[in-house]
Structure formats: structure tokens, C-alpha cells
Protein backbone atom coordinates (compact mmCIF):
# COMPACT_ATOMS: atom_id res chain seq x y z
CA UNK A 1 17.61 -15.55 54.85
CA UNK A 2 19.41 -18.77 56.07
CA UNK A 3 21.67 -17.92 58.82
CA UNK A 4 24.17 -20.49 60.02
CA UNK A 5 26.78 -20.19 62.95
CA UNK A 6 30.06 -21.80 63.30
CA UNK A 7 31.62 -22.65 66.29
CA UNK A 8 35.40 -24.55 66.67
CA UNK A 9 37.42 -26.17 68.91
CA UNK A 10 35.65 -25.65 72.57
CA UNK A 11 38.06 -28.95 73.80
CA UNK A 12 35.60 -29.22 76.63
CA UNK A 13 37.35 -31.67 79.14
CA UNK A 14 37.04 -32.64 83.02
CA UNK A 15 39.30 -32.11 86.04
CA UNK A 16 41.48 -29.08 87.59
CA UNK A 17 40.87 -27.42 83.34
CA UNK A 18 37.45 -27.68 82.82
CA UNK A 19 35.51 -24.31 83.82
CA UNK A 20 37.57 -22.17 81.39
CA UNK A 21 36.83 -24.66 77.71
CA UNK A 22 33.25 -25.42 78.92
CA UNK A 23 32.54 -21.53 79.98
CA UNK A 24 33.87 -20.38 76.40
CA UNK A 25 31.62 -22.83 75.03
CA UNK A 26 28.63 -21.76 76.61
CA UNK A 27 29.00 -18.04 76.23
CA UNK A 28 29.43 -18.41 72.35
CA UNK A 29 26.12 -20.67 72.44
CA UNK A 30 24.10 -17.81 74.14
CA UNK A 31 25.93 -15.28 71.96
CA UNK A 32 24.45 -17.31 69.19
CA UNK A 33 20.70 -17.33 70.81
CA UNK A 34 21.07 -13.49 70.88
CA UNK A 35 21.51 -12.72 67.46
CA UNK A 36 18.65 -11.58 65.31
CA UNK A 37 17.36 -13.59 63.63
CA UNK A 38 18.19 -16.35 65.20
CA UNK A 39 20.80 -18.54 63.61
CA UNK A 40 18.82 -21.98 61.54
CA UNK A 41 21.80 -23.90 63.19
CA UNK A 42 25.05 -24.53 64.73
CA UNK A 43 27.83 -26.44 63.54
CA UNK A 44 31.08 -27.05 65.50
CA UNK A 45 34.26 -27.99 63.36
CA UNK A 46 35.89 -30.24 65.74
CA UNK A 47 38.10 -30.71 68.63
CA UNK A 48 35.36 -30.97 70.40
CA UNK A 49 36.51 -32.39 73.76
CA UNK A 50 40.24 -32.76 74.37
CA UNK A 51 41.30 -36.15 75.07
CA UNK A 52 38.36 -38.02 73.34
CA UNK A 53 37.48 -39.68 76.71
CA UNK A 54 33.85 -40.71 77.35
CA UNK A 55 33.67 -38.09 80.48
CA UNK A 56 34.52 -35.81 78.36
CA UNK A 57 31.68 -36.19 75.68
CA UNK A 58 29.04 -36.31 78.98
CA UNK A 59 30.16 -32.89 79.71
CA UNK A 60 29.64 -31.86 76.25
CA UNK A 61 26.54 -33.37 75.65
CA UNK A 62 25.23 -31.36 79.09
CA UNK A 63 26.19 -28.45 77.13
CA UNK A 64 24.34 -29.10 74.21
CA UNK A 65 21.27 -31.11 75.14
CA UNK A 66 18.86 -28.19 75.72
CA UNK A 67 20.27 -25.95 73.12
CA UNK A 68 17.08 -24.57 71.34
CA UNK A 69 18.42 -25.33 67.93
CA UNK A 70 20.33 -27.95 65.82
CA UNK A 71 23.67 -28.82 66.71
CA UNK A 72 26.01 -30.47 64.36
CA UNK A 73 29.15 -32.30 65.18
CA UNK A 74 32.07 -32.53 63.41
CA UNK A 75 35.18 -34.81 64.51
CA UNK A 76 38.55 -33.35 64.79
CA UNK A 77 42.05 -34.73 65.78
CA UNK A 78 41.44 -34.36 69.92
CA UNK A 79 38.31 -36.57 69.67
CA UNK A 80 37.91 -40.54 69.41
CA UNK A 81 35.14 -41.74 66.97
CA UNK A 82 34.06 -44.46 69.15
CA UNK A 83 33.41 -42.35 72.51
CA UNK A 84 31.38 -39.56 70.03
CA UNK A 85 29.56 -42.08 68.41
CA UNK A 86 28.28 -43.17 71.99
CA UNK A 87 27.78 -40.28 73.78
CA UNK A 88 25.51 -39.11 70.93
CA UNK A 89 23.90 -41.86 69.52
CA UNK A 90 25.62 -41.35 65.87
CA UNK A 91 25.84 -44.00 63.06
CA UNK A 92 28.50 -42.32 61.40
CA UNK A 93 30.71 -39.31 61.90
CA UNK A 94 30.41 -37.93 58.75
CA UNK A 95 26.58 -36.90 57.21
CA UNK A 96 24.40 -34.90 55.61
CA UNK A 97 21.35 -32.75 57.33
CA UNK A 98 19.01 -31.24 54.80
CA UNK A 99 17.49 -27.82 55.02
CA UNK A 100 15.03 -26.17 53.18
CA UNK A 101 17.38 -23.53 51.39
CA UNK A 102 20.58 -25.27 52.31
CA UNK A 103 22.49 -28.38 53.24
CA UNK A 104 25.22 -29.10 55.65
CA UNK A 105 27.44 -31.92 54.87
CA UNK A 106 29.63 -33.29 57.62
CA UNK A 107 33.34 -34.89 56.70
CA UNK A 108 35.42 -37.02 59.53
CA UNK A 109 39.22 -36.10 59.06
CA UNK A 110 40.32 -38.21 62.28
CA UNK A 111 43.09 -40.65 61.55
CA UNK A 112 44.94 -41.57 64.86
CA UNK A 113 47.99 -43.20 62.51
CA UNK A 114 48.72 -39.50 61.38
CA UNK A 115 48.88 -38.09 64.80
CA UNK A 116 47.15 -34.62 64.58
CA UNK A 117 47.03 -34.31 60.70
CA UNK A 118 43.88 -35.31 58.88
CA UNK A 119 42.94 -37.53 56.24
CA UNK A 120 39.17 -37.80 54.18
CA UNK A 121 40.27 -41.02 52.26
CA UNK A 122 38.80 -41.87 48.79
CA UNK A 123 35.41 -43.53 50.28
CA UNK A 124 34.65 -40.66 52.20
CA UNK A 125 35.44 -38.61 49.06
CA UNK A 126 33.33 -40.72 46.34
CA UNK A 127 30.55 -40.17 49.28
CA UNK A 128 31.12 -36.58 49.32
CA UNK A 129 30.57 -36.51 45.32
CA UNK A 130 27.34 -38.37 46.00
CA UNK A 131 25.75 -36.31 48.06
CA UNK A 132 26.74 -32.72 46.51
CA UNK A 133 24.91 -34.27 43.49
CA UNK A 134 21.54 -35.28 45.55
CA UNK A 135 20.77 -31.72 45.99
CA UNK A 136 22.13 -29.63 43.20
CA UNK A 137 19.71 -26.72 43.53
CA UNK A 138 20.74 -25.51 47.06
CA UNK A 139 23.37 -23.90 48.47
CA UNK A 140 26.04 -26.95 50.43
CA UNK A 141 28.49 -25.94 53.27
CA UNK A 142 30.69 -28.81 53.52
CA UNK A 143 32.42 -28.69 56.87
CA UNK A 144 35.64 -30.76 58.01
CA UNK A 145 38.18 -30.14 61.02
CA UNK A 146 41.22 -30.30 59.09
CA UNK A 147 41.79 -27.16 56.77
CA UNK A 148 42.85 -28.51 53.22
CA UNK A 149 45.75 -25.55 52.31
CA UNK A 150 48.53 -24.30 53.89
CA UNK A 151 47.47 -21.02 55.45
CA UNK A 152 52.05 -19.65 56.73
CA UNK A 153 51.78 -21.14 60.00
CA UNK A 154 54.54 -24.06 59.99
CA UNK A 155 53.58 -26.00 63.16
CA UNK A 156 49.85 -25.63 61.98
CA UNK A 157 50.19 -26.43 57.91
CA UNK A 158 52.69 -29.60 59.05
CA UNK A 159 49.29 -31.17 60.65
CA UNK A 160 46.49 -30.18 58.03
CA UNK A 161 44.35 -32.31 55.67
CA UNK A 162 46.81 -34.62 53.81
CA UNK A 163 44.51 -34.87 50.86
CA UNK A 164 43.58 -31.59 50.21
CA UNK A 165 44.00 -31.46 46.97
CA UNK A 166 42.14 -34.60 46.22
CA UNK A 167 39.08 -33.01 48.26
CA UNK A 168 39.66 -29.93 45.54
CA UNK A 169 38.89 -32.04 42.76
CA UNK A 170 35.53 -32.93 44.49
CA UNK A 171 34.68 -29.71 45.52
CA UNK A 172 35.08 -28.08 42.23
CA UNK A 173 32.70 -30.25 40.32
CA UNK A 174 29.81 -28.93 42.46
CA UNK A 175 29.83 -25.09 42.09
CA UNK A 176 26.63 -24.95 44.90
CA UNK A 177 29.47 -25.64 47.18
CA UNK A 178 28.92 -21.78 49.34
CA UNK A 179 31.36 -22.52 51.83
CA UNK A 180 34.39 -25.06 52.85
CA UNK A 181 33.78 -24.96 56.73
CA UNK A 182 36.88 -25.65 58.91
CA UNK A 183 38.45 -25.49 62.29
CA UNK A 184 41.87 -26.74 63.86
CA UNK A 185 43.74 -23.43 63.62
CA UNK A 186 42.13 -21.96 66.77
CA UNK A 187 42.41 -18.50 64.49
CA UNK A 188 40.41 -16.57 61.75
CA UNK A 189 41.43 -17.41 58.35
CA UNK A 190 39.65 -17.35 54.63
CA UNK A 191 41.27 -18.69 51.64
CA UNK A 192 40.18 -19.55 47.95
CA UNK A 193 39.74 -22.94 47.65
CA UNK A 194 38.56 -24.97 44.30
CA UNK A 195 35.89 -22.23 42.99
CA UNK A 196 34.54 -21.53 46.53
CA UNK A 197 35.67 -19.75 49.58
CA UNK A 198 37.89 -21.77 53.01
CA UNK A 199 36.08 -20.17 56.17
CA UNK A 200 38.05 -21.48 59.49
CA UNK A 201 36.72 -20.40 62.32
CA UNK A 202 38.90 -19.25 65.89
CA UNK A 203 38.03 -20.97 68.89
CA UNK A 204 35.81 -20.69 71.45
CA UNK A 205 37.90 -21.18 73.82
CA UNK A 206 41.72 -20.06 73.47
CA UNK A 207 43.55 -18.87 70.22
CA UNK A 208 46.98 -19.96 68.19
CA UNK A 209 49.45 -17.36 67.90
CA UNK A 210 50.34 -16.03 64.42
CA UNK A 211 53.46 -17.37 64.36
CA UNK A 212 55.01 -17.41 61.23
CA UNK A 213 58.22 -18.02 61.15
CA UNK A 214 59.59 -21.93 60.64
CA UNK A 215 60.92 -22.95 63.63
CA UNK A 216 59.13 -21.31 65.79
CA UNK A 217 56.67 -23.10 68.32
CA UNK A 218 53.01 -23.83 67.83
CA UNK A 219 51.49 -21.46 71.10
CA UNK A 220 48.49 -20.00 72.34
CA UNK A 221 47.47 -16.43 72.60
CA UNK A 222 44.68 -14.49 74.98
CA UNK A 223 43.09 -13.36 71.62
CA UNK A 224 39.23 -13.07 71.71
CA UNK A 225 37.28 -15.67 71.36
CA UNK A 226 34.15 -15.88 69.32
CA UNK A 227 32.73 -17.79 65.42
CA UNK A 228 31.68 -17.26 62.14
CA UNK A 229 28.06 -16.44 60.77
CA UNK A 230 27.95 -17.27 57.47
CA UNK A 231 24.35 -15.12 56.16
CA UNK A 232 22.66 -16.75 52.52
CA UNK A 233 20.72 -14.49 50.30
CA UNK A 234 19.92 -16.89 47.17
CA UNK A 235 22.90 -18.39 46.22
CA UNK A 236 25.14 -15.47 47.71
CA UNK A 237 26.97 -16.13 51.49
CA UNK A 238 28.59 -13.58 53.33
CA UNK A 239 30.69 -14.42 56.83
CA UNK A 240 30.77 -12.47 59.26
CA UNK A 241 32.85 -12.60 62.91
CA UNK A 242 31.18 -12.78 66.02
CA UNK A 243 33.14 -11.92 69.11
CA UNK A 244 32.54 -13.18 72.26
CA UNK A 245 35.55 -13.28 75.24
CA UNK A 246 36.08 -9.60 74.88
CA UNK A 247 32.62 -7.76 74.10
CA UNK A 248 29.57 -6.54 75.94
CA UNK A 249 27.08 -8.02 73.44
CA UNK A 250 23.85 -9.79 75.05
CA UNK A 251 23.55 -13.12 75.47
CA UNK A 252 20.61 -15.71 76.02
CA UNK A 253 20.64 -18.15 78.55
CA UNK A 254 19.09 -21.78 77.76
């Protein structure tokens, strides 16, 4: 049974901040190597350093580079294609990776004109629709930075994915679809979204408040960190939450 972990928003950076972002990212990787089984792979929905600098990435990359399992990248709003595209050696931000009993299919939502919001475009889209129909018969987990609905937290839904609804229309033509993957909100949330299910996962390293109201302030909280593990049985997924900040679970070092 296909297990696959997902990690968001470490914002790994250098300088006076570093040890706290690169320490959370670490301890959810070795949460992840504890688990049994062992997760297939990792995916990480963005914001993954936080000023897209190249110093930035080199730190990250020393993080990742002797992880014992697959480690996919996905862009978010904090990072600069360029520098990530350098740092590891990537053709293009957005991809597929094919497993045997499932497929991970990565979407850039960067735009620097929109500030922090994100934007898929209609390439990226028809692209999208290309590759859910190469491999109809498995399960697809199609993972962005940018969630695609607004999920009550003003500050937060005025900088999601500005063509969510246009990423709908794709989604819903390919019913193997299993899971929307998504980060940005540095909080747990699950939503309905175009015949499938909206997983965004909390951070790894520091989480939003739940504040709901509309003018109040985007802030952070000393919530627990942690991700998701989203399980496959056939064609059925279930997600579940793994804490990390504030548990006693074991851990494996790499």
C-alpha cells in the first residue's frame, strides 16, 4: 500500500533565523524515516526557502541530498524559479514522476507580478490535462503551493490561486485525481474540490493563526508542527496527520 508524505513550507533560509526553519525541516524528515512502512516518497508544497536566494537553496539541498527516498519539489510564492532550477538541476518547475501504483504531478503557481497570490496559467493547465490522461489507470496526486478555494481566512484567501476555478474544470475531467496537494496556509485544512478531496498541509516549521475575522492580521501561532500521510489502498486514499514539534514519536537520523 502506497504511502506518500507531505511536507510544506520549511522556508529554510541563512543568517541570525536559520537553526529554527532548517531544524523543523529535519525533524519532520526523520519523523518520516520512522514510520512503518516507510513512506514511497516525499513531496514538499512550496515555500521552500524564504527569500528565493541561491544560499538559501544550498542549505536546502544539504538537507535533502542524503535523504534515503525521493524528494519532490514544488515552487511556492517565497521561492525564485531561476535559483531552484539551479540549485537542483531542474528543467522545469512543474512535472510528472511516475510510480508503479501512483503518479505525482507537480504544478508551479509562482507569479512575482501577483505578489504572494498564485497563478497556473492556461499552458500549464492544457499540460496538466495531458498528463492526467497519460496514465488513466492509476491513482494522480496533483500538488501545487497555492490552494485553489477560499478556506475563511481573509489575509490568506486574498493571496490564493487566482485560477482556481479554471484548475476545477481540469481536475474534474480526470476522476483518478486521489488528492489536490497544497501548502501556503501554514495550517491543516481539507476541502471538496471538483470530485476529489483539497489536502493542505501545516508547516514544518511555524503555523498561521486561525484568524477569521476580516480585518484582522495575517500572524503566526506556536501550533505544532508536523504533515500529511496520505495511505492508497486501490483506488481509495486516506490522510492522516503526523505531528512532529510537540510529540515523543521516534525519529531516524540520515
Amino acid at each position: 500500500m502506497p504511502l506518500i508524505a507531505h511536507l510544506s513550507d520549511p522556508h529554510i533560509t541563512t543568517g541570525a533565523l536559520a537553526a529554527e526553519p532548517a531544524a523543523g525541516l529535519y525533524r519532520a524528515l526523520t519523523r518520516v524515516l520512522a514510520l512503518e512502512p516507510r513512506p514511497d516518497c516525499v513531496i514538499v508544497t512550496g515555500d521552500l526557502v524564504d527569500h528565493g536566494r541561491p544560499e538559501e537553496y544550498a542549505v536546502l539541498r544539504e538537507l535533502i541530498e542524503h535523504f534515503p527516498a525521493p524528494v519532490h519539489l514544488v515552487p511556492g510564492n517565497h521561492d525564485a524559479r531561476a535559483a531552484l532550477q539551479q540549485a537542483f538541476e531542474l528543467d522545469e518547475t512543474f512535472y510528472a514522476a511516475e510510480y508503479d501504483a501512483f503518479s505525482v504531478v507537480v504544478l508551479d503557481s509562482l507569479n512575482p507580478e501577483l505578489g504572494d497570490a498564485g497563478i497556473l496559467g492556461s499552458e500549464q493547465l492544457a499540460w496538466l490535462d495531458q498528463t492526467l490522461q497519460d496514465r488513466p489507470e492509476v491513482p494522480a496526486f496533483v500538488c501545487l503551493h497555492h490552494p485553489p478555494v477560499r478556506v475563511g481566512i481573509p489575509g490568506m484567501d486574498a493571496i490564493r490561486l487566482v485560477d482556481g476555478p479554471e484548475l476545477a474544470e481540469v481536475v474534474r475531467r480526470h476522476p483518478h485525481v486521489a488528492r489536490v496537494l497544497a501548502g501556503h496556509l501554514h495550517r491543516v485544512v481539507t476541502a471538496g474540490f471538483a470530485g476529489t478531496i483539497l489536502s493542505v498541509a501545516p508547516s514544518t516549521y511555524r503555523q498561521v493563526d486561525l484568524g477569521m475575522r476580516a480585518d484582522r492580521p495575517v500572524s503566526f501561532v506556536a501550533e505544532p508542527s508536523g504533515f500529511l500521510l496520505h495511505r492508497l489502498e486501490g483506488s481509495e486514499c486516506v490522510t492522516h496527520l503526523v505531528q512532529v514539534s510537540h510529540t515523543g514519536a521516534p525519529v531516524t537520523a540520515y
